[in-house]
Every structure is written in structure tokens, then in C-alpha cells.
Protein backbone atom coordinates (compact mmCIF):
# COMPACT_ATOMS: atom_id res chain seq x y z
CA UNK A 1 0.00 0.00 0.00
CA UNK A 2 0.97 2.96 -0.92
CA UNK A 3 1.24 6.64 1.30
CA UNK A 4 1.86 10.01 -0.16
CA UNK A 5 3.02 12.83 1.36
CA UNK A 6 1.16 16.15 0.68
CA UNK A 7 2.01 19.21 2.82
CA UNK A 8 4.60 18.39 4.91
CA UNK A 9 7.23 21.25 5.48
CA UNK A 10 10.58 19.29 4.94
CA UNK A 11 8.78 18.46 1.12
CA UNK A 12 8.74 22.24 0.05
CA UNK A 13 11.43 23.31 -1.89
CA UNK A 14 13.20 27.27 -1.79
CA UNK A 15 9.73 28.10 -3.77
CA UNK A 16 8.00 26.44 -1.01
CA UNK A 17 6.13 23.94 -3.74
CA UNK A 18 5.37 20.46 -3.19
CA UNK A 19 7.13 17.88 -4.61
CA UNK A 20 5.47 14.64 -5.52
CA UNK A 21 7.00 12.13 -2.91
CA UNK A 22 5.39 8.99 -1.83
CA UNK A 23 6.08 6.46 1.10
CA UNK A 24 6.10 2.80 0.63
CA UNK A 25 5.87 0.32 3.19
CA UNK A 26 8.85 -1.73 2.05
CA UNK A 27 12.52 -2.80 4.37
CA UNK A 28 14.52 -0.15 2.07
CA UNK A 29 15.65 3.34 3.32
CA UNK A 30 13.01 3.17 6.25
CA UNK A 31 12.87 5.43 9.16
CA UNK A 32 10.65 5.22 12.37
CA UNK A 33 9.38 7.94 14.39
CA UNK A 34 8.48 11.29 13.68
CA UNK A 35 5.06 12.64 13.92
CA UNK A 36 2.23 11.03 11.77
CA UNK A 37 4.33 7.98 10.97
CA UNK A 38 4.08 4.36 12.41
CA UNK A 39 6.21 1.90 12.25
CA UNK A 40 8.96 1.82 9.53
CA UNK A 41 8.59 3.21 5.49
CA UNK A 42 10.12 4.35 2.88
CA UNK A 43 10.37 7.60 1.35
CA UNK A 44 10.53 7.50 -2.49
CA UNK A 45 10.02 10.43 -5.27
CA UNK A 46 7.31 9.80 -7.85
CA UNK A 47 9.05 10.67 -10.98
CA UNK A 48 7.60 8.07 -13.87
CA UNK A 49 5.11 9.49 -15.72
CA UNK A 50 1.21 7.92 -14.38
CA UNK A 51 -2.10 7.84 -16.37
CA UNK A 52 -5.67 8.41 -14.51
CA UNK A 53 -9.19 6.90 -15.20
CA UNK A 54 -12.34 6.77 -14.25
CA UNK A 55 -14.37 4.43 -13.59
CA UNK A 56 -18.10 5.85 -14.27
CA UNK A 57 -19.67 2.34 -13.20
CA UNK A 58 -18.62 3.07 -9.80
CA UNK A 59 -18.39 6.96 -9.58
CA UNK A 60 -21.13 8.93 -7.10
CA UNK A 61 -20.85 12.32 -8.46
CA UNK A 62 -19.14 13.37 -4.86
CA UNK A 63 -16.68 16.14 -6.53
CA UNK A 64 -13.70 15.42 -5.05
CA UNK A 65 -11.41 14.54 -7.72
CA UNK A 66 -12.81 18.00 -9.81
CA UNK A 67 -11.85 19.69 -6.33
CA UNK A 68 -8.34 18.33 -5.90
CA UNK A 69 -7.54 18.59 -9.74
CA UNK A 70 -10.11 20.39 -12.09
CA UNK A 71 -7.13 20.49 -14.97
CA UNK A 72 -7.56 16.67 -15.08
CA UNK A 73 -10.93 15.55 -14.01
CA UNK A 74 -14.45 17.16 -14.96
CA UNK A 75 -17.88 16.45 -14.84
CA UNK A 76 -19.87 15.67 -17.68
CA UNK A 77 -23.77 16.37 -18.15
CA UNK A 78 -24.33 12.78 -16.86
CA UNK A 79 -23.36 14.34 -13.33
CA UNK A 80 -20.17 11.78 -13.34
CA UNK A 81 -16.49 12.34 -13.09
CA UNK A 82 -14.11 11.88 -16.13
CA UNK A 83 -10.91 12.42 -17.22
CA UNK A 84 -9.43 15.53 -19.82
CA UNK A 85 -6.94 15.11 -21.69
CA UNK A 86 -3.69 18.34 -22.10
CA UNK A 87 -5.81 20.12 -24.10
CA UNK A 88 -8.38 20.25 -22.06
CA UNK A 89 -10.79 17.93 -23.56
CA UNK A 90 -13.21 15.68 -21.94
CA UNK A 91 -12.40 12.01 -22.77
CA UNK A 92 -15.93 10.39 -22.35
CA UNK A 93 -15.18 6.99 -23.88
CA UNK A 94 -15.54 4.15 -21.20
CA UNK A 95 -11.51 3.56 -19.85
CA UNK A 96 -10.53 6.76 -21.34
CA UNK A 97 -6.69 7.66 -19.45
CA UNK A 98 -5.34 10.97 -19.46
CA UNK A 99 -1.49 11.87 -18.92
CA UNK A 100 -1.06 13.17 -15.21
CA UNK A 101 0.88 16.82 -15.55
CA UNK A 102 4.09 16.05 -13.34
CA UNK A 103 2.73 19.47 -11.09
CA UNK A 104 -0.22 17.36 -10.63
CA UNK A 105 0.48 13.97 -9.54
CA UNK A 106 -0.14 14.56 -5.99
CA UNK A 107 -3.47 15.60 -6.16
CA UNK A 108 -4.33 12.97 -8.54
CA UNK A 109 -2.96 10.59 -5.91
CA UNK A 110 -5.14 12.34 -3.10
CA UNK A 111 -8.33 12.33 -5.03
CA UNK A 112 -7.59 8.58 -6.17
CA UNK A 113 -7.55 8.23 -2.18
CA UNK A 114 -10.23 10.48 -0.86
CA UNK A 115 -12.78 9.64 -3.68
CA UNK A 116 -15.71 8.00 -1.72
CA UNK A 117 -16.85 5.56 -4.77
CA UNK A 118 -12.79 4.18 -5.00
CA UNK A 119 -13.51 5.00 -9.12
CA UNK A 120 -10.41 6.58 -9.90
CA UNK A 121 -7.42 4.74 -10.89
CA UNK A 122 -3.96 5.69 -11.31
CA UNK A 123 -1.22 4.28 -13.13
CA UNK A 124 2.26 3.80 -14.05
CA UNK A 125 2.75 4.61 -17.54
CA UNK A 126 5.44 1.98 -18.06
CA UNK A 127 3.84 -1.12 -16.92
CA UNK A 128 0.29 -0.13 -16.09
CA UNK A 129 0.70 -1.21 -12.48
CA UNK A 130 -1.67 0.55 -10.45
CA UNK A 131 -0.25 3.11 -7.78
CA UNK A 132 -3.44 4.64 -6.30
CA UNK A 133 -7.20 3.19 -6.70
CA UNK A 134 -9.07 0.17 -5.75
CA UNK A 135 -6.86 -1.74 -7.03
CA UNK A 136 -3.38 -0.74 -5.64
């Protein structure tokens, strides 16, 4: 399972921006302690390039993947979630993926977490190996 870190003031760089960095449970470069962590994980930068979907069979509408990333996720007339494309446009074909913007990987990752129908997937775009979704 994976863990990634959002806001956490060691994370910001001299611009004080977040960099995508995710924690894996795993016996490599752990540490222990430190507020908000238990037990031991690794610390790891996200730096391949991931592809989103949507599921629409399972999506409730709830908004929080528009909220946490509107340049990658909007809602169609159908009330349900899917994913845009660079340009901008809305990829309604069942499966569709979208390219995650590097600036924007976090907040995929949060909304792939958050979202209360577990519809949105996230992938490597090397293997296909799900990082953040249902199946992850």
C-alpha cells in the first residue's frame, strides 16, 4: 500500500512547492518515528510518468477529484467524473486515461484516495501497475 506525502514542510522546496513524494511500506531506506508515521517506510520520489481513469460504473458524483484537480478531471452532463486530456478535452469513452501533468500527480494521488466511490485509478505509464485506486 501505498502513502503520499502532501504538505509536509521538509517536502517544500526554496519556492515552497510540493514535490510529488510517496512512502512505501517496504525494508529499504526506512525510518521510524516522527510525527504522523508508524512503524517503519520508505520515502521515495514519484518521478515516472502515471495515467488516470475513471471508472463511471462506480463513480457517485461526490466532486472530489474535480476539487483536488479540475485540470484533469471534470464532470460531464451525466453528473459523473471523467478524465481531460492536455488540451483540455473531456475524454468520455468508457476507460478513457489521461497523462497526469508532473505538477499534478499529488493531487491525482489524493483524489484517487479520498474519492468516496474508490472509481479513480492511477497508473504507471510503463507497466500499467496501479499506484493509487481500488486496485493498488
Amino acid at each position: 500500500m501505498l502513502w503520499f506525502a502532501k504538505n509536509h514542510p521538509t517536502h517544500a522546496g526554496p519556492t515552497r512547492q510540493r514535490t510529488s513524494l510517496a512512502v512505501w511500506e517496504s525494508p529499504r531506506r526506512s525510518y521510524s518515528g516522527g510525527k504522523g508515521f508508524i512503524g517503519r517506510r520508505t520515502i521515495g520520489v514519484v518521478t515516472e510518468s502515471l495515467h488516470v481513469w475513471v471508472d463511471q460504473d462506480l463513480c457517485t458524483g461526490d466532486g472530489l477529484c474535480v476539487q483536488y484537480a479540475p485540470e484533469v478531471f471534470e464532470f460531464d452532463v451525466d453528473g459523473l467524473a471523467y478524465v481531460k486530456d492536455g488540451n483540455g478535452t473531456l475524454l468520455c469513452d468508457a476507460g478513457a486515461r489521461a497523462d497526469v501533468p508532473e505538477r499534478l500527480r499529488l493531487d491525482v494521488i489524493d483524489s484517487a484516495h479520498e474519492c468516496p466511490g474508490a472509481c479513480i485509478h492511477v497508473e504507471r505509464a510503463s507497466d500499467g501497475q496501479e499506484v493509487a485506486g481500488p486496485d493498488a
